[in-house]
PDB file of N, CA and C in Angstrom:
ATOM      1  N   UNK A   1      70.583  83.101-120.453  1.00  0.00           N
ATOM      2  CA  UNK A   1      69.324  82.466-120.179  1.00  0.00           C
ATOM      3  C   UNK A   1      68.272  83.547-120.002  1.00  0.00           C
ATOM      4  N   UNK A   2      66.940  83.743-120.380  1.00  0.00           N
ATOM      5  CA  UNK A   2      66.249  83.921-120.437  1.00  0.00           C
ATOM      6  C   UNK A   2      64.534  83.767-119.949  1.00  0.00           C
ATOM      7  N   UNK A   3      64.070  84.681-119.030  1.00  0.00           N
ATOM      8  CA  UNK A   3      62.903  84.292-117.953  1.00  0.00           C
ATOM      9  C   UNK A   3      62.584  82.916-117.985  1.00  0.00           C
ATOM     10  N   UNK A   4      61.166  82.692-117.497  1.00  0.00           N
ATOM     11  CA  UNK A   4      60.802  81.810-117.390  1.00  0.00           C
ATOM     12  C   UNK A   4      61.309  80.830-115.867  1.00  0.00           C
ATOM     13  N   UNK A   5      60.830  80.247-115.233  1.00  0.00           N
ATOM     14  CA  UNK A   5      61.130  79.591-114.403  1.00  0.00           C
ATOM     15  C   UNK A   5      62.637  78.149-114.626  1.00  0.00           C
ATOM     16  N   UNK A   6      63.185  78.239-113.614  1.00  0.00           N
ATOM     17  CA  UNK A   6      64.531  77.588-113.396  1.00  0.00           C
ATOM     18  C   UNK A   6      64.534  76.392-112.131  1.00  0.00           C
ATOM     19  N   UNK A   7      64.769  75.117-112.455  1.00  0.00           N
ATOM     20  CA  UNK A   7      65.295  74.261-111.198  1.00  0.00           C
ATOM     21  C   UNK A   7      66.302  73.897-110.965  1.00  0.00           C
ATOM     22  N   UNK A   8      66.086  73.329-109.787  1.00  0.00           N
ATOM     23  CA  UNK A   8      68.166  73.062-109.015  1.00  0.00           C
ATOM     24  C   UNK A   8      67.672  71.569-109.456  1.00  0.00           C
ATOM     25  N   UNK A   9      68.989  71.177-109.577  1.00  0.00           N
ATOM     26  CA  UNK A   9      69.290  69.770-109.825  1.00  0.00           C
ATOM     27  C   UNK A   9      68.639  68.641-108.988  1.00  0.00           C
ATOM     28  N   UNK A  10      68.664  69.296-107.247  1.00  0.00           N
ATOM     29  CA  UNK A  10      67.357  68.508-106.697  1.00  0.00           C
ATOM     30  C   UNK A  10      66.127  68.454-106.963  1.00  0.00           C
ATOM     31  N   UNK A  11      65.515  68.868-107.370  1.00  0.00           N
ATOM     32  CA  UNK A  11      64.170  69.488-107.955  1.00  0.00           C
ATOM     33  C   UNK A  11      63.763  68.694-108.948  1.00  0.00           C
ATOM     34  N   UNK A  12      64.501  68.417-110.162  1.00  0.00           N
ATOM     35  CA  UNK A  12      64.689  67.670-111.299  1.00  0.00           C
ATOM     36  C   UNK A  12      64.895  66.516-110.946  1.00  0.00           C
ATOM     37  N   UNK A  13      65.004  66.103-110.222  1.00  0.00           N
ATOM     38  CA  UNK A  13      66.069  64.373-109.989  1.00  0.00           C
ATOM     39  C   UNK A  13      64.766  64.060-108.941  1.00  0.00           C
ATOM     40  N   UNK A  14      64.084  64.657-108.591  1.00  0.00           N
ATOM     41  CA  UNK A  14      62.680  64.305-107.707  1.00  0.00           C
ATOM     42  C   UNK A  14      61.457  63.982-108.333  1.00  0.00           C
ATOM     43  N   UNK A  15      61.496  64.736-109.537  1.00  0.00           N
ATOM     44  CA  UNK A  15      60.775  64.388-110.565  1.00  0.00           C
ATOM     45  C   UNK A  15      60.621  63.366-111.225  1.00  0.00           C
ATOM     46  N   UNK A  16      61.831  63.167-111.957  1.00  0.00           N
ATOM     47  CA  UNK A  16      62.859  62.406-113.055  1.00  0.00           C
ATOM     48  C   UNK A  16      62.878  60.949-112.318  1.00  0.00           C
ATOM     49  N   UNK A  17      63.064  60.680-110.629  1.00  0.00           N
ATOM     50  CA  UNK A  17      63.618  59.816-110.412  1.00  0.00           C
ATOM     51  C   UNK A  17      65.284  58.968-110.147  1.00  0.00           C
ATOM     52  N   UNK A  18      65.583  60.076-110.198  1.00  0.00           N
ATOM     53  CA  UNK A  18      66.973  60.030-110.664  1.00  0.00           C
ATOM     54  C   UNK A  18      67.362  61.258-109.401  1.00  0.00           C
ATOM     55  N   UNK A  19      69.039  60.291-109.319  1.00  0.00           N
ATOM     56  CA  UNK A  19      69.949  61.180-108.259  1.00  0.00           C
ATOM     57  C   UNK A  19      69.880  62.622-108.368  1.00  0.00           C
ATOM     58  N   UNK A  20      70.318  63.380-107.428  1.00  0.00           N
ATOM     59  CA  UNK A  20      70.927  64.738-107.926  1.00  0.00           C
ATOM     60  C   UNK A  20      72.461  64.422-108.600  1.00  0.00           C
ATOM     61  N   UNK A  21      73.071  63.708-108.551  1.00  0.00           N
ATOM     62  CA  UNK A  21      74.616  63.183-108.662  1.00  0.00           C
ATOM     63  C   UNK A  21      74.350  63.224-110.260  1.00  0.00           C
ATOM     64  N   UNK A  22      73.395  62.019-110.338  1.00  0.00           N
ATOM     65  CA  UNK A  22      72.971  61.783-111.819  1.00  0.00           C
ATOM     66  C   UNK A  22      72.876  62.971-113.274  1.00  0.00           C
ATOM     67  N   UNK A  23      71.506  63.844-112.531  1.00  0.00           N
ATOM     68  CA  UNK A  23      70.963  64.993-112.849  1.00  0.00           C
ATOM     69  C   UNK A  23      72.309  66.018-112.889  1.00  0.00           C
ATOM     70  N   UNK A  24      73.285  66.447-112.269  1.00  0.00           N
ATOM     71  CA  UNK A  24      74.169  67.270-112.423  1.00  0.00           C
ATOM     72  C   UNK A  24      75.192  66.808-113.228  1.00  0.00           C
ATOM     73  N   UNK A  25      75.538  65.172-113.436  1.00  0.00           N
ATOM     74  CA  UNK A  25      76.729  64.402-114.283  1.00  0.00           C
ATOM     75  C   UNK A  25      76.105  64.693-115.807  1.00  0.00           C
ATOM     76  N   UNK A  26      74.764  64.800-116.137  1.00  0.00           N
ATOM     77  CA  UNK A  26      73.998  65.085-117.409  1.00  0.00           C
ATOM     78  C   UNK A  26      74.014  66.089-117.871  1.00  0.00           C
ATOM     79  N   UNK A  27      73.688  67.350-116.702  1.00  0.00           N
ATOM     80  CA  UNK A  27      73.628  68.412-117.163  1.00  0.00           C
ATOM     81  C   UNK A  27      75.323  69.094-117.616  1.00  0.00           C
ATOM     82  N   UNK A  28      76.075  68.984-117.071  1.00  0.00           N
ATOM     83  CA  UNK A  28      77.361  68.883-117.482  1.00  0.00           C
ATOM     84  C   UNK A  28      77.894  68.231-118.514  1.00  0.00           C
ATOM     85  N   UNK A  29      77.050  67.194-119.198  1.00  0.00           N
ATOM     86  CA  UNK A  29      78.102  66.522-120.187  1.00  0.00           C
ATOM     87  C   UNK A  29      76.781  67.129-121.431  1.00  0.00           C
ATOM     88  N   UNK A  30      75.807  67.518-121.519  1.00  0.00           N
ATOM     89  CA  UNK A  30      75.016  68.127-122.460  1.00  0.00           C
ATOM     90  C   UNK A  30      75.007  69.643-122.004  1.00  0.00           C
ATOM     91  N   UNK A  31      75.761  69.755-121.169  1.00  0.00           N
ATOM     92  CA  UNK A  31      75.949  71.759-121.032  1.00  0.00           C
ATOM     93  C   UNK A  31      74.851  72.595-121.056  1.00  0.00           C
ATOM     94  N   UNK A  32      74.161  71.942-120.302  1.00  0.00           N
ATOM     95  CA  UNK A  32      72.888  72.671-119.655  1.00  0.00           C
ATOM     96  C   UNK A  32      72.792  74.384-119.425  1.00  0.00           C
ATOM     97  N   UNK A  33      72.495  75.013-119.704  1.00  0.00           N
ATOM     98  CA  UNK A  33      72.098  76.714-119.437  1.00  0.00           C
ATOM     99  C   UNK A  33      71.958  76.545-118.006  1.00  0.00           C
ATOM    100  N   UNK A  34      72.474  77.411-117.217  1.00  0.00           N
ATOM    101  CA  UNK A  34      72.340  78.139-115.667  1.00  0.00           C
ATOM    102  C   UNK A  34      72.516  79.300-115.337  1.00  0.00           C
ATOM    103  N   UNK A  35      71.868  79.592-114.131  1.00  0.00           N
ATOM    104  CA  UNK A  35      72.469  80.659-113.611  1.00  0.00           C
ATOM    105  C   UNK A  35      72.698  80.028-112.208  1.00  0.00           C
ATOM    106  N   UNK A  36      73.156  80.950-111.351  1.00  0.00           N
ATOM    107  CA  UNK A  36      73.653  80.596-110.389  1.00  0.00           C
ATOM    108  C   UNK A  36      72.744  80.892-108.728  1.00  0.00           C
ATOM    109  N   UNK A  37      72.353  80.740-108.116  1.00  0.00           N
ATOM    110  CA  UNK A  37      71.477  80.997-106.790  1.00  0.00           C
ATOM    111  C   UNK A  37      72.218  80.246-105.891  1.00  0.00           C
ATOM    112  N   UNK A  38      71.527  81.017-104.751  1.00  0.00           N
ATOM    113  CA  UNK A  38      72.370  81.274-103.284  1.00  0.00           C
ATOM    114  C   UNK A  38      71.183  80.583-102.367  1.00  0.00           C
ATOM    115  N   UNK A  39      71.206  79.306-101.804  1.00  0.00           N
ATOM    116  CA  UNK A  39      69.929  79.072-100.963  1.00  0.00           C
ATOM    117  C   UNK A  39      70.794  78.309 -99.868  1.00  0.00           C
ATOM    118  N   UNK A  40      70.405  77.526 -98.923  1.00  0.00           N
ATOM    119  CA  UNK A  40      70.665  76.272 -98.169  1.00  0.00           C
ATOM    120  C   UNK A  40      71.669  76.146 -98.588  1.00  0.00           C
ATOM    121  N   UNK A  41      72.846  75.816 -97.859  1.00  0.00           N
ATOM    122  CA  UNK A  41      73.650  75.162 -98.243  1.00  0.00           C
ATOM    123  C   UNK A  41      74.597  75.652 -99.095  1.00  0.00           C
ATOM    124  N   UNK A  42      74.553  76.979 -99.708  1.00  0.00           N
ATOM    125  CA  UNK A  42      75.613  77.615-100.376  1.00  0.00           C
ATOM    126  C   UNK A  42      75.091  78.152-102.080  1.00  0.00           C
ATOM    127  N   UNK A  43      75.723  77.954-102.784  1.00  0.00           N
ATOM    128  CA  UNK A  43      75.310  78.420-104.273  1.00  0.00           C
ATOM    129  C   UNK A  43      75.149  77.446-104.938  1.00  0.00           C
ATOM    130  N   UNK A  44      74.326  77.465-105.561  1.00  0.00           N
ATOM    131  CA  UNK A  44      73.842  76.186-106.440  1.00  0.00           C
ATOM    132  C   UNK A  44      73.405  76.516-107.926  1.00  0.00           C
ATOM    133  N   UNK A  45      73.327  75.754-109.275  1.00  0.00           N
ATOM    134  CA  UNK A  45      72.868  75.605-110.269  1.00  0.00           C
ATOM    135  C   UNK A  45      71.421  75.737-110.307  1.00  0.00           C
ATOM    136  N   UNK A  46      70.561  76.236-110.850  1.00  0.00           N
ATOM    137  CA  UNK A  46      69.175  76.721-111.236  1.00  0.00           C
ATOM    138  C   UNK A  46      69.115  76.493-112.755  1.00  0.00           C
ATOM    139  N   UNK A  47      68.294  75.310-113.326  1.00  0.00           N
ATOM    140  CA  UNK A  47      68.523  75.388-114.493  1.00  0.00           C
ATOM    141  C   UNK A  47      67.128  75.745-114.825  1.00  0.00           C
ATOM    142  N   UNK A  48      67.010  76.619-116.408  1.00  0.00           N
ATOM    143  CA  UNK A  48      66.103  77.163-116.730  1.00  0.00           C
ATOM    144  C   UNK A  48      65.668  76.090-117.928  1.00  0.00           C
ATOM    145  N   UNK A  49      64.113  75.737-118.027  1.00  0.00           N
ATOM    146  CA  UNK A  49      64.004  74.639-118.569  1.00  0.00           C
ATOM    147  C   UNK A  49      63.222  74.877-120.237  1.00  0.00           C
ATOM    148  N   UNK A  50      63.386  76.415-120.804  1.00  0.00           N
ATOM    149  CA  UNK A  50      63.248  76.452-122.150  1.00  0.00           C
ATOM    150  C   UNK A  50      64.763  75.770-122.550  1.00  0.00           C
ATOM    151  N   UNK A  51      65.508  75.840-121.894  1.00  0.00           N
ATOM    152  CA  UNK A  51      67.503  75.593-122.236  1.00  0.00           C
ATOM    153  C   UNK A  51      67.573  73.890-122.193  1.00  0.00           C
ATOM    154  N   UNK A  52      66.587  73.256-121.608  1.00  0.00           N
ATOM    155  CA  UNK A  52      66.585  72.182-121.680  1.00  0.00           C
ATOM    156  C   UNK A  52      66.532  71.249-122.666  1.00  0.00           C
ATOM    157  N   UNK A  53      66.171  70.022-122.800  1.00  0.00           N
ATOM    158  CA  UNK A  53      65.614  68.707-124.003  1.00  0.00           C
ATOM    159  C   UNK A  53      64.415  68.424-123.876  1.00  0.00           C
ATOM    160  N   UNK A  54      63.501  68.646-124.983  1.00  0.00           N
ATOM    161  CA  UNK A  54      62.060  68.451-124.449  1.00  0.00           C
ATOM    162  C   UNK A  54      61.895  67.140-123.204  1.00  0.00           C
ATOM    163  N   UNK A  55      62.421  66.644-123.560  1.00  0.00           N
ATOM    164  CA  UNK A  55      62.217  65.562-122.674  1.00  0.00           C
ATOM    165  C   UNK A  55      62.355  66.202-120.982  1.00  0.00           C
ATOM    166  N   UNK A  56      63.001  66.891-121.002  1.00  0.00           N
ATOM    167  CA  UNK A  56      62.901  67.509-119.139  1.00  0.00           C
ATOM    168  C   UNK A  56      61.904  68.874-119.239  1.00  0.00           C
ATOM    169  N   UNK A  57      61.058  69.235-120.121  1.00  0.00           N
ATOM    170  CA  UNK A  57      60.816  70.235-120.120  1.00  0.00           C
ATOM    171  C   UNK A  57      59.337  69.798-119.490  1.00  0.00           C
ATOM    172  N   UNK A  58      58.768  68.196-119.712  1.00  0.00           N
ATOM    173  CA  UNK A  58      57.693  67.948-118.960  1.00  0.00           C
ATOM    174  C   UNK A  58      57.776  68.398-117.171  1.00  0.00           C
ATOM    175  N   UNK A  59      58.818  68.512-117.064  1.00  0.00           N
ATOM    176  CA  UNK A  59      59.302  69.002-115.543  1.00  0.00           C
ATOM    177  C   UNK A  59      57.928  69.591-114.782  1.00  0.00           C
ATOM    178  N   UNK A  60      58.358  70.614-115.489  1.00  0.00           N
ATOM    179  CA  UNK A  60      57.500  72.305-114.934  1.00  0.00           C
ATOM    180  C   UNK A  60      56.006  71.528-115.053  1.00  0.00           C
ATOM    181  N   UNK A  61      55.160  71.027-115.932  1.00  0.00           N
ATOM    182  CA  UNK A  61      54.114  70.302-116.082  1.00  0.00           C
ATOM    183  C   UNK A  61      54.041  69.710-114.350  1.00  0.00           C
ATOM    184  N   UNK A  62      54.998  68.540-114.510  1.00  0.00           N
ATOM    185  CA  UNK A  62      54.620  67.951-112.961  1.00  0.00           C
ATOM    186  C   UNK A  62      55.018  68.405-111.491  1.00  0.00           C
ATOM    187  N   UNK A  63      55.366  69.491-111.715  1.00  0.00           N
ATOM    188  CA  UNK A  63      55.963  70.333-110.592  1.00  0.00           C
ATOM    189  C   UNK A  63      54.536  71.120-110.115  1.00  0.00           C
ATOM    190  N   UNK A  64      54.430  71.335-111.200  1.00  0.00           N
ATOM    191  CA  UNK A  64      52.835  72.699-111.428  1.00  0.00           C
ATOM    192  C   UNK A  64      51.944  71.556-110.745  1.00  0.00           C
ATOM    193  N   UNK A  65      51.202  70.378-111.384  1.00  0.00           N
ATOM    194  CA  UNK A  65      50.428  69.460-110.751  1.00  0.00           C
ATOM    195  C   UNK A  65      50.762  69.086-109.234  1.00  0.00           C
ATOM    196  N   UNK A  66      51.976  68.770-108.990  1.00  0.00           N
ATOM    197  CA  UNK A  66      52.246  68.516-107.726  1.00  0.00           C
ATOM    198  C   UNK A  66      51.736  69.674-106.775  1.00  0.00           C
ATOM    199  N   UNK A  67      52.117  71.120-107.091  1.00  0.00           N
ATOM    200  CA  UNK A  67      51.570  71.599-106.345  1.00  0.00           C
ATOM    201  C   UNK A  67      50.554  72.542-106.078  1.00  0.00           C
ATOM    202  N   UNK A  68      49.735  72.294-107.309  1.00  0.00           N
ATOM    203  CA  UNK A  68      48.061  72.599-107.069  1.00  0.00           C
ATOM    204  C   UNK A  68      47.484  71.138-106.523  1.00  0.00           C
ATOM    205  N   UNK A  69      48.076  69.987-106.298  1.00  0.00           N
ATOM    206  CA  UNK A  69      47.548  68.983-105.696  1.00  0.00           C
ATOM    207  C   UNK A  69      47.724  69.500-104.313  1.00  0.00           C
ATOM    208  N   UNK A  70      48.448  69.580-103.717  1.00  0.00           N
ATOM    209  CA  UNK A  70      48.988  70.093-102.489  1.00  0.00           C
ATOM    210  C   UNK A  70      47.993  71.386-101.820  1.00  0.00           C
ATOM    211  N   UNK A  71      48.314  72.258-102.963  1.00  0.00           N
ATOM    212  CA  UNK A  71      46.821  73.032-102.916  1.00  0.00           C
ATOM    213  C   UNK A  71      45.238  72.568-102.235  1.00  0.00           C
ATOM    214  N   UNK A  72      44.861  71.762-103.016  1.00  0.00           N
ATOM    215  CA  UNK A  72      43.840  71.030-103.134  1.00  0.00           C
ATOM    216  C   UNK A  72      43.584  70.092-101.806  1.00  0.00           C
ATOM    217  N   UNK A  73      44.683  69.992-101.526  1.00  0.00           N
ATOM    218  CA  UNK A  73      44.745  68.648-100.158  1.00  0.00           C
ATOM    219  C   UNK A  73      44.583  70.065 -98.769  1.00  0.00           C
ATOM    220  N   UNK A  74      45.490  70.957 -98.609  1.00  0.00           N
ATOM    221  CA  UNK A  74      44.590  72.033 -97.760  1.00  0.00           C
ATOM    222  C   UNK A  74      43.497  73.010 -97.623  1.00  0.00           C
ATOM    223  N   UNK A  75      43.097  72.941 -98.902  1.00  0.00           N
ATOM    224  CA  UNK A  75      41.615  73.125 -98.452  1.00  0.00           C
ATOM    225  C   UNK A  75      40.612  72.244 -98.429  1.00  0.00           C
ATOM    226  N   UNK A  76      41.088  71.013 -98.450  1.00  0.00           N
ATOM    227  CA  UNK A  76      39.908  69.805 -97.934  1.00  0.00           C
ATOM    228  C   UNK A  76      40.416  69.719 -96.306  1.00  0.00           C
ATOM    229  N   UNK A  77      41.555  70.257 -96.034  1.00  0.00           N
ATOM    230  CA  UNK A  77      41.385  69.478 -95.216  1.00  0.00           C
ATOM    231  C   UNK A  77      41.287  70.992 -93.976  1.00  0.00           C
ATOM    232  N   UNK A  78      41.264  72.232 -94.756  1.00  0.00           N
ATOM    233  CA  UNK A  78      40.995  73.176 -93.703  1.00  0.00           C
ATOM    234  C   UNK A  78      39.182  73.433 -94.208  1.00  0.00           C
ATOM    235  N   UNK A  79      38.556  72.575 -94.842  1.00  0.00           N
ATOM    236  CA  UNK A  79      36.916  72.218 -95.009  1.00  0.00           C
ATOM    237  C   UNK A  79      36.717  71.511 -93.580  1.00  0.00           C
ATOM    238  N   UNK A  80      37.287  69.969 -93.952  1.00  0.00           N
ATOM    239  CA  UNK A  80      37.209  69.299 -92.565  1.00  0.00           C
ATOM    240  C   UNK A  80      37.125  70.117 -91.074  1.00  0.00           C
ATOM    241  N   UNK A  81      38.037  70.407 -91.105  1.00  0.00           N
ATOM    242  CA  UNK A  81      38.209  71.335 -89.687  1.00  0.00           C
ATOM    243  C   UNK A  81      36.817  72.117 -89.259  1.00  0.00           C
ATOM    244  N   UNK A  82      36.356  72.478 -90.462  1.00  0.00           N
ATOM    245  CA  UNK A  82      35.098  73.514 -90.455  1.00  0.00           C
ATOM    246  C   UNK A  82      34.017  72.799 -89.790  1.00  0.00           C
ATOM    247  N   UNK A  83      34.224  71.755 -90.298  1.00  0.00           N
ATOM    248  CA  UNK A  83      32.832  70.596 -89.912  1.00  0.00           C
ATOM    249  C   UNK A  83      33.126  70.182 -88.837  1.00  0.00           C
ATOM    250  N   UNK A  84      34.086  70.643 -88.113  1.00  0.00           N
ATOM    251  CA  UNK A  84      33.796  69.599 -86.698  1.00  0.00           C
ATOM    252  C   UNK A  84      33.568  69.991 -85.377  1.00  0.00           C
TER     253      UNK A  84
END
């Protein structure tokens, strides 16, 4: 696998809508590209999403939006603060 940014199966299935159970039974039966990471909870799957089906590759798209929204929501609301 090759740069570019990678998600864990929770990550994807938050997106998607769909289990992590789900998301890992898929990536296993279409043999998804990984590497391996060490976070919470022990070692986990990181999948890198050029290795993906276009169809999950919108991922990174709503991951990115989600969190320049998030962005966006603290500095309105460290504006607010200013004003009061």
């Amino acid at each position: 696998m090759t740069g570019g940014q990678a998600y864990t199966a929770k990550e994807i299935a938050e997106i998607m809508g769909k289990s992590k159970q789900a998301i890992q039974k898929r990536a296993k039966k279409e043999s998804w590209q990984y590497v391996t990471g060490n976070g919470k909870g022990g070692d986990h799957a990181k999948y890198a999403l050029p290795a993906l089906r276009a169809e999950i590759q919108r991922i990174e798209e709503e991951i990115n939006l989600k969190q320049a929204d998030k962005r966006r929501r603290l500095v309105f609301l460290k504006e607010m603060e200013g004003t009061r």
